[in-house]
C-alpha atoms as a PDB file:
ATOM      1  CA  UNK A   1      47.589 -17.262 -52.396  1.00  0.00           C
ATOM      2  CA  UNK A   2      46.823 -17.363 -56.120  1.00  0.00           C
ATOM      3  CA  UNK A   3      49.390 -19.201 -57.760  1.00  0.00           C
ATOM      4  CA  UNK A   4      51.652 -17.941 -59.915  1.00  0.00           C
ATOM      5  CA  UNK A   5      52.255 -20.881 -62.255  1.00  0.00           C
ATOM      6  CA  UNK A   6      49.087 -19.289 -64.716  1.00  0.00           C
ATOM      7  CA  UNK A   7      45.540 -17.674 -63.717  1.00  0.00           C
ATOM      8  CA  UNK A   8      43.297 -19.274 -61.542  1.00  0.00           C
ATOM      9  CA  UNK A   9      40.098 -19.076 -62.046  1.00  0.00           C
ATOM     10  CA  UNK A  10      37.972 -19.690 -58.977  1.00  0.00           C
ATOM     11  CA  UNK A  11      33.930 -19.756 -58.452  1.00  0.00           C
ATOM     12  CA  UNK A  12      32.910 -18.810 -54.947  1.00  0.00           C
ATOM     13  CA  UNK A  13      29.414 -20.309 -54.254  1.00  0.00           C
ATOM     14  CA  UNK A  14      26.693 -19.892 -50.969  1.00  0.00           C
ATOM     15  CA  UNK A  15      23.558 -18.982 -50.029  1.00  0.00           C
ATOM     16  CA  UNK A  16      22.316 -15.317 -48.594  1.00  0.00           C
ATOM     17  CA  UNK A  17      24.692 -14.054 -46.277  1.00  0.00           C
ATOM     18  CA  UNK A  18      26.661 -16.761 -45.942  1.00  0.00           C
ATOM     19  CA  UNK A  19      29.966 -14.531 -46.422  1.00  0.00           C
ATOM     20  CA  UNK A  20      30.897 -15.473 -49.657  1.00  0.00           C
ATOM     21  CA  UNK A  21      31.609 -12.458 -50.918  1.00  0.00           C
ATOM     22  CA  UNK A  22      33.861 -11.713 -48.035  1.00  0.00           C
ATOM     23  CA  UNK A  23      35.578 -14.854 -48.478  1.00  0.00           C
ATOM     24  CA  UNK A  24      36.318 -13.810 -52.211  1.00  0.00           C
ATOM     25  CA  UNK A  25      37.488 -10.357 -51.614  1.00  0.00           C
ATOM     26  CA  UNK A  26      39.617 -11.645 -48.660  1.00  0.00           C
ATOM     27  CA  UNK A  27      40.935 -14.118 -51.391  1.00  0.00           C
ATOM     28  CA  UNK A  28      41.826 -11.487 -53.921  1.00  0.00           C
ATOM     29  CA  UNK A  29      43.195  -9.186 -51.359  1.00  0.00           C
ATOM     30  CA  UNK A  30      45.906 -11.882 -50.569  1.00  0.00           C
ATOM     31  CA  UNK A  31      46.985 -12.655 -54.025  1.00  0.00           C
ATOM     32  CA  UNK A  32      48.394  -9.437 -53.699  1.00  0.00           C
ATOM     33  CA  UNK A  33      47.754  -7.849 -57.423  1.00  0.00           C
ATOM     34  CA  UNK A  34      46.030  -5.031 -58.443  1.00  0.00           C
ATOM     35  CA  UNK A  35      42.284  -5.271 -57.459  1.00  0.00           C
ATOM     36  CA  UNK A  36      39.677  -4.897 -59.791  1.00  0.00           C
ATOM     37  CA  UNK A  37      36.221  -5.149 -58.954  1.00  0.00           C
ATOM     38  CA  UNK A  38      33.131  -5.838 -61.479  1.00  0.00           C
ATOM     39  CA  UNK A  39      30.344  -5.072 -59.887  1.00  0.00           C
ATOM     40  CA  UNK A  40      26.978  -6.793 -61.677  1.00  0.00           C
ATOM     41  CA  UNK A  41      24.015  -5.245 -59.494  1.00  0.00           C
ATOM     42  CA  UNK A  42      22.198  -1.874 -59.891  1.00  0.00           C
ATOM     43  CA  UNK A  43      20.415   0.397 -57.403  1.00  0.00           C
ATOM     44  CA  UNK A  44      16.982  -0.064 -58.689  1.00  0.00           C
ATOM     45  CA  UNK A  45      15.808   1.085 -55.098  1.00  0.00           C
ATOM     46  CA  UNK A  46      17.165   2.923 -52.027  1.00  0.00           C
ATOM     47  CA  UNK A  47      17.241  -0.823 -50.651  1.00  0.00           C
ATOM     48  CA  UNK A  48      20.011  -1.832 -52.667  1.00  0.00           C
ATOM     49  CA  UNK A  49      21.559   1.805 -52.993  1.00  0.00           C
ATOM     50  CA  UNK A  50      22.412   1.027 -49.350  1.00  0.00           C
ATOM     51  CA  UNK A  51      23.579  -2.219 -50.552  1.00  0.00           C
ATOM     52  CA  UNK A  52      25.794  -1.719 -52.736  1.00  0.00           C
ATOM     53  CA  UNK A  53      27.605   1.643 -50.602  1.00  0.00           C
ATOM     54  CA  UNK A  54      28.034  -0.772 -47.600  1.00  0.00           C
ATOM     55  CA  UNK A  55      29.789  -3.134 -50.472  1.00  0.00           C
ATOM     56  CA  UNK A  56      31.906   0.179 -51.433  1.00  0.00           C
ATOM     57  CA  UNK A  57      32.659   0.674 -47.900  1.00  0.00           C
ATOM     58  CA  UNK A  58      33.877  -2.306 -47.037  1.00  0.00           C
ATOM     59  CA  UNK A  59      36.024  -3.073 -50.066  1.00  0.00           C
ATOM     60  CA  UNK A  60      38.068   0.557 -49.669  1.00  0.00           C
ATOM     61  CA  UNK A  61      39.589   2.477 -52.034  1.00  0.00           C
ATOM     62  CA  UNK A  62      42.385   0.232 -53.270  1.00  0.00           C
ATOM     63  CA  UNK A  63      39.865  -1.579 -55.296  1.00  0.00           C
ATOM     64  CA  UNK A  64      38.883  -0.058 -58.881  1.00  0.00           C
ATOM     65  CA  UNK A  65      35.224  -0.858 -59.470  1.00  0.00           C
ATOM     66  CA  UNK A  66      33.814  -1.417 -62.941  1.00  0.00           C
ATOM     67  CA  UNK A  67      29.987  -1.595 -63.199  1.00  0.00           C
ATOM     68  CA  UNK A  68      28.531  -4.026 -66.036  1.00  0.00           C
ATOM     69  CA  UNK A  69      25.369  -5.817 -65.791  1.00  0.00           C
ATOM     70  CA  UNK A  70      25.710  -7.494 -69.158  1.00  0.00           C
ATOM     71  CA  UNK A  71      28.572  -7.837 -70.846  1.00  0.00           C
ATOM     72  CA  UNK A  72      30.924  -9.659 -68.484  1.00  0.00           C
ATOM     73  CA  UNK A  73      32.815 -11.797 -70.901  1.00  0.00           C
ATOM     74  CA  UNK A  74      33.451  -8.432 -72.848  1.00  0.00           C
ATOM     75  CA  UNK A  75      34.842  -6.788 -69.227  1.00  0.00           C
ATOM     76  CA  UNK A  76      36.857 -10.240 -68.473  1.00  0.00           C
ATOM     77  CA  UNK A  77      38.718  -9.515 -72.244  1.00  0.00           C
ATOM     78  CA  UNK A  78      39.221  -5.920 -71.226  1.00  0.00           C
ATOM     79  CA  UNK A  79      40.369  -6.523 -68.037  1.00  0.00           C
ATOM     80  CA  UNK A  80      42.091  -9.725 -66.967  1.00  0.00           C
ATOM     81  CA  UNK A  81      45.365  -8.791 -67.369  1.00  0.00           C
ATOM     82  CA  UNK A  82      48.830  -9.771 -65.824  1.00  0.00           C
ATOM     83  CA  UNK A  83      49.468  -8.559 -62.138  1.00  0.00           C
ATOM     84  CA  UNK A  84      45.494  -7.708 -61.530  1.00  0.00           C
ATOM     85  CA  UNK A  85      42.851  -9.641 -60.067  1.00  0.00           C
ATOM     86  CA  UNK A  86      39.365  -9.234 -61.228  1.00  0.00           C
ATOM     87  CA  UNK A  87      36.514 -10.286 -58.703  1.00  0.00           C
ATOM     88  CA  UNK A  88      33.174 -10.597 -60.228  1.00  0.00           C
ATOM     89  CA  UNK A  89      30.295 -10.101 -57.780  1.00  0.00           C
ATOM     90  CA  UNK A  90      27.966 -11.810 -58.682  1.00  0.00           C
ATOM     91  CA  UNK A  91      26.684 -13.818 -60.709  1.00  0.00           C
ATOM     92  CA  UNK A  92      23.358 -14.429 -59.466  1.00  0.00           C
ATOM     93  CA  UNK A  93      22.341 -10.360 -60.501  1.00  0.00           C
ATOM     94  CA  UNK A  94      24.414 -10.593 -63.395  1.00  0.00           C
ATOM     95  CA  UNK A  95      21.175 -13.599 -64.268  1.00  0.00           C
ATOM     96  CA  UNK A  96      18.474 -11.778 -63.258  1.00  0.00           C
ATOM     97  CA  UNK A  97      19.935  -8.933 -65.765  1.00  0.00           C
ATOM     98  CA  UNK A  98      19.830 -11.066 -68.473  1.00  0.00           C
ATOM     99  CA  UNK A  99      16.600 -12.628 -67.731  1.00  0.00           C
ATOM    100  CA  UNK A 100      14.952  -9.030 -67.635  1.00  0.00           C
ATOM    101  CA  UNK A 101      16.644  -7.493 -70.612  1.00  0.00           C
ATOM    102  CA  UNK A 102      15.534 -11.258 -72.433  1.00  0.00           C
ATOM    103  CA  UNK A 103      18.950 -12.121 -73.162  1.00  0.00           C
ATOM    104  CA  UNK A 104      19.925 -15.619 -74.338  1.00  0.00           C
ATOM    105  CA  UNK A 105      20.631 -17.262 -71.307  1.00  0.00           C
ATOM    106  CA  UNK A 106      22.517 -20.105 -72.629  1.00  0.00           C
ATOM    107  CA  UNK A 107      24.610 -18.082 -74.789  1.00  0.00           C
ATOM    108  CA  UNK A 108      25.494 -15.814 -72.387  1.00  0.00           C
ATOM    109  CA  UNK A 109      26.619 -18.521 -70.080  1.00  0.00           C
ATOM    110  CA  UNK A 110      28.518 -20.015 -72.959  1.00  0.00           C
ATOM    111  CA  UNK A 111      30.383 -16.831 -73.581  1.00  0.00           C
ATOM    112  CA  UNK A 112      31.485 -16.846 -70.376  1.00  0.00           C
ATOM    113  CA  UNK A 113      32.788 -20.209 -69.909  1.00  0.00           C
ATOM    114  CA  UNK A 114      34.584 -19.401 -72.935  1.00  0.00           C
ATOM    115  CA  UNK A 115      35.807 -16.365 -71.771  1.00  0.00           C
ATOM    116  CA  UNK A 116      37.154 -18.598 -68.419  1.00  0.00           C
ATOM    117  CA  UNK A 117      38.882 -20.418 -70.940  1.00  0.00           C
ATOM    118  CA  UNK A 118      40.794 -16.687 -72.558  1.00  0.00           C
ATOM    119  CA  UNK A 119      41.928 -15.207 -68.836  1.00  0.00           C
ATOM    120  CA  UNK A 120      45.072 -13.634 -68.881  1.00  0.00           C
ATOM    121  CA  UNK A 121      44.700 -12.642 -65.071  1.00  0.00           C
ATOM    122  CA  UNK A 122      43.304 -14.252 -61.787  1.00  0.00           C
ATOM    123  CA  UNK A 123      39.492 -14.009 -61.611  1.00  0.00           C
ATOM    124  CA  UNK A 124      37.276 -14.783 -58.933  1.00  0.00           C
ATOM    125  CA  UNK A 125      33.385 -14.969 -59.285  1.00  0.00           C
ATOM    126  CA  UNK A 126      30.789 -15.374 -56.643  1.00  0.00           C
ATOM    127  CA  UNK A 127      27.589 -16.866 -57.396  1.00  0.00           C
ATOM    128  CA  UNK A 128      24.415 -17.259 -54.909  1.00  0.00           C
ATOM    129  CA  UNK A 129      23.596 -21.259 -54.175  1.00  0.00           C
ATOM    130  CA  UNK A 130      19.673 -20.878 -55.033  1.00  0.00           C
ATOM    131  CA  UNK A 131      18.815 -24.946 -55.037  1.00  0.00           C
ATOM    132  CA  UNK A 132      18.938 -26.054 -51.553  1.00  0.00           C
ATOM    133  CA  UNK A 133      15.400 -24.171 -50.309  1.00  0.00           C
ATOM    134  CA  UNK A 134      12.010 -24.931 -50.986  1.00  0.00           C
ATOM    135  CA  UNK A 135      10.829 -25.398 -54.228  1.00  0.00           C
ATOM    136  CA  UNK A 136       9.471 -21.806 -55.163  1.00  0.00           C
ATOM    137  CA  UNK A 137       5.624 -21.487 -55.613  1.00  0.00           C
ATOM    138  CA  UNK A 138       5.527 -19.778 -59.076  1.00  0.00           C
ATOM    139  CA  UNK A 139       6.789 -20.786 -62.671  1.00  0.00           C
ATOM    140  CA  UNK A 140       9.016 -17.816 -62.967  1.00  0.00           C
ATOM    141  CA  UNK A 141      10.869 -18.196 -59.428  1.00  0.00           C
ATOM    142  CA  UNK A 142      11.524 -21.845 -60.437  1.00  0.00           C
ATOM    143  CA  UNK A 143      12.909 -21.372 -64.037  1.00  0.00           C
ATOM    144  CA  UNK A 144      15.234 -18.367 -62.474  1.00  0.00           C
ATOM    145  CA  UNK A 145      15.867 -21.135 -59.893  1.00  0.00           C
ATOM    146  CA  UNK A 146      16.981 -23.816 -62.748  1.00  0.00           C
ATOM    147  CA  UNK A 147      18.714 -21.232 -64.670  1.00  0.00           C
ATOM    148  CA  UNK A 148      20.491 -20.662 -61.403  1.00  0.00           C
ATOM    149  CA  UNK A 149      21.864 -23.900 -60.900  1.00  0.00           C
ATOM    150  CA  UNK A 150      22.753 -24.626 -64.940  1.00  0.00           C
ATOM    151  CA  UNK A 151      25.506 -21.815 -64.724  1.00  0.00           C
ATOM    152  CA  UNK A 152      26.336 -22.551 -61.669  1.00  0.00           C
ATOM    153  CA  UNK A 153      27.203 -25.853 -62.739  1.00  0.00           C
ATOM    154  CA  UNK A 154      28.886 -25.146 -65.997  1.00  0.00           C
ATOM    155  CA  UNK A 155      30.769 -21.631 -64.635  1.00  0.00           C
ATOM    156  CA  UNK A 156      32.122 -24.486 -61.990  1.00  0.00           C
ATOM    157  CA  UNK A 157      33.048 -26.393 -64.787  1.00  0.00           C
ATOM    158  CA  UNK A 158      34.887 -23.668 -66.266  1.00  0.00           C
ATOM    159  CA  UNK A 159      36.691 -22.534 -63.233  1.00  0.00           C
ATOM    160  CA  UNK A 160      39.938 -24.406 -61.626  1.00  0.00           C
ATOM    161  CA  UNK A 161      38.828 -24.036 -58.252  1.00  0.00           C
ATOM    162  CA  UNK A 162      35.269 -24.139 -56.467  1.00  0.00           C
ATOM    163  CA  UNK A 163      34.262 -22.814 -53.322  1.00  0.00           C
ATOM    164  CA  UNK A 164      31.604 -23.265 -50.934  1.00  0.00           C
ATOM    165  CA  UNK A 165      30.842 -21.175 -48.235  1.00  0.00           C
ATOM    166  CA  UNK A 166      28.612 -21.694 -45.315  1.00  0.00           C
ATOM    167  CA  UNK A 167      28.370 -19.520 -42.001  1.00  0.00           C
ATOM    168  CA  UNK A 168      31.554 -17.554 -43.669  1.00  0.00           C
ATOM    169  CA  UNK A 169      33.536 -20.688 -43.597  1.00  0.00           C
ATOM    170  CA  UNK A 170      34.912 -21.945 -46.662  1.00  0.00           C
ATOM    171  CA  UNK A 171      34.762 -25.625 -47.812  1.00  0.00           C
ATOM    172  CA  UNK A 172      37.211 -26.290 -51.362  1.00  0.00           C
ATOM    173  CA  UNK A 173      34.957 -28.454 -53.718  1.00  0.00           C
ATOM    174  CA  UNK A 174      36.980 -28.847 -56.714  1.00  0.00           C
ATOM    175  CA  UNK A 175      40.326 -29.579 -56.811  1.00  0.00           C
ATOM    176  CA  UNK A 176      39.404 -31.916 -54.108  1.00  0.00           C
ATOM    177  CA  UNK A 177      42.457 -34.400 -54.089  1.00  0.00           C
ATOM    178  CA  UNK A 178      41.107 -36.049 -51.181  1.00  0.00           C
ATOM    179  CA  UNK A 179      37.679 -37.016 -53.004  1.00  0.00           C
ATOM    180  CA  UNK A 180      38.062 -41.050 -54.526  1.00  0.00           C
ATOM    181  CA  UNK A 181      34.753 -41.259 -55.950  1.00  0.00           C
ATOM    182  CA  UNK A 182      34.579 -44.546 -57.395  1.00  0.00           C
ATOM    183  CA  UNK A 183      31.534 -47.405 -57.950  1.00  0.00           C
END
């Protein structure tokens, strides 16, 4: 449950089909607020078409999608407000949109964190964990790669809670109470 004590912002993180974004719809379903949904991807191809219906599908009609592939810290101003929760899926497209249109990377990722900083609602975002395959063969794959892991590391940053999820179980990586790291 999402606590009530002041948004939560939470970053949901794993690799392909690891159930991550089941795991962060599940968690926005049981906060119990009104659901909105920003979806980041496009249907460049019948491929993802059938991607992104099976997404529909699954989510139901309780859920009020929003489409953006740029602008999200403009959508999280509009749209984080009291008694909704806005699930942002995902952040991994949301890069490769910015990286084709030539966007700043880094300021875009800035605006966002700073946007984190603004929400008036509960947000959750889920983000793909690129960094733990091989190292990719081209120049291109690898920068996307490193790009990958920078706003992964500073949207965690941003975000009061982190989680990881494997085989579509989830493992809580920040707060992690338990964790005394110490030299």
């Amino acid at each position: 449950m999402i606590e009530r004590t002041g948004p939560r912002s939470t970053l949901v993180l794993g690799g392909a089909r690891s159930g991550k974004s089941t795991f962060a719809e599940r968690l926005a379903v049981r906060s119990g607020l009104q659901k909105i949904y920003v979806a980041t991807g496009a249907a460049f191809d019948a491929e993802m078409a059938d991607r992104i219906a099976a997404h529909q599908h699954q989510r139901g009609d309780d859920w009020q999608t929003i489409e953006e592939q740029l602008d999200l810290a403009g959508v999280l101003a509009r749209e984080c407000r009291p008694g909704r929760v806005v699930l942002v899926d995902c952040l991994t497209l949301w890069l490769s949109n910015l990286t084709f249109a030539e966007k700043d990377i880094a300021a875009e990722t800035a605006k966002l964190c700073d946007a984190v900083s603004e929400l008036a609602s509960a947000c959750v975002f889920v983000s793909n964990e690129v960094g733990m395959g091989i190292v990719p063969d081209n120049r291109l794959s690898r920068s996307f790669r490193d790009a990958q892991g920078r706003l992964n590391q500073d949207i965690a940053q941003a975000c009061s809670q982190v989680v990881f999820v494997a085989a579509g179980l989830p493992v809580l990586l920040k707060p992690n109470p338990h964790m005394d790291i110490a030299l």
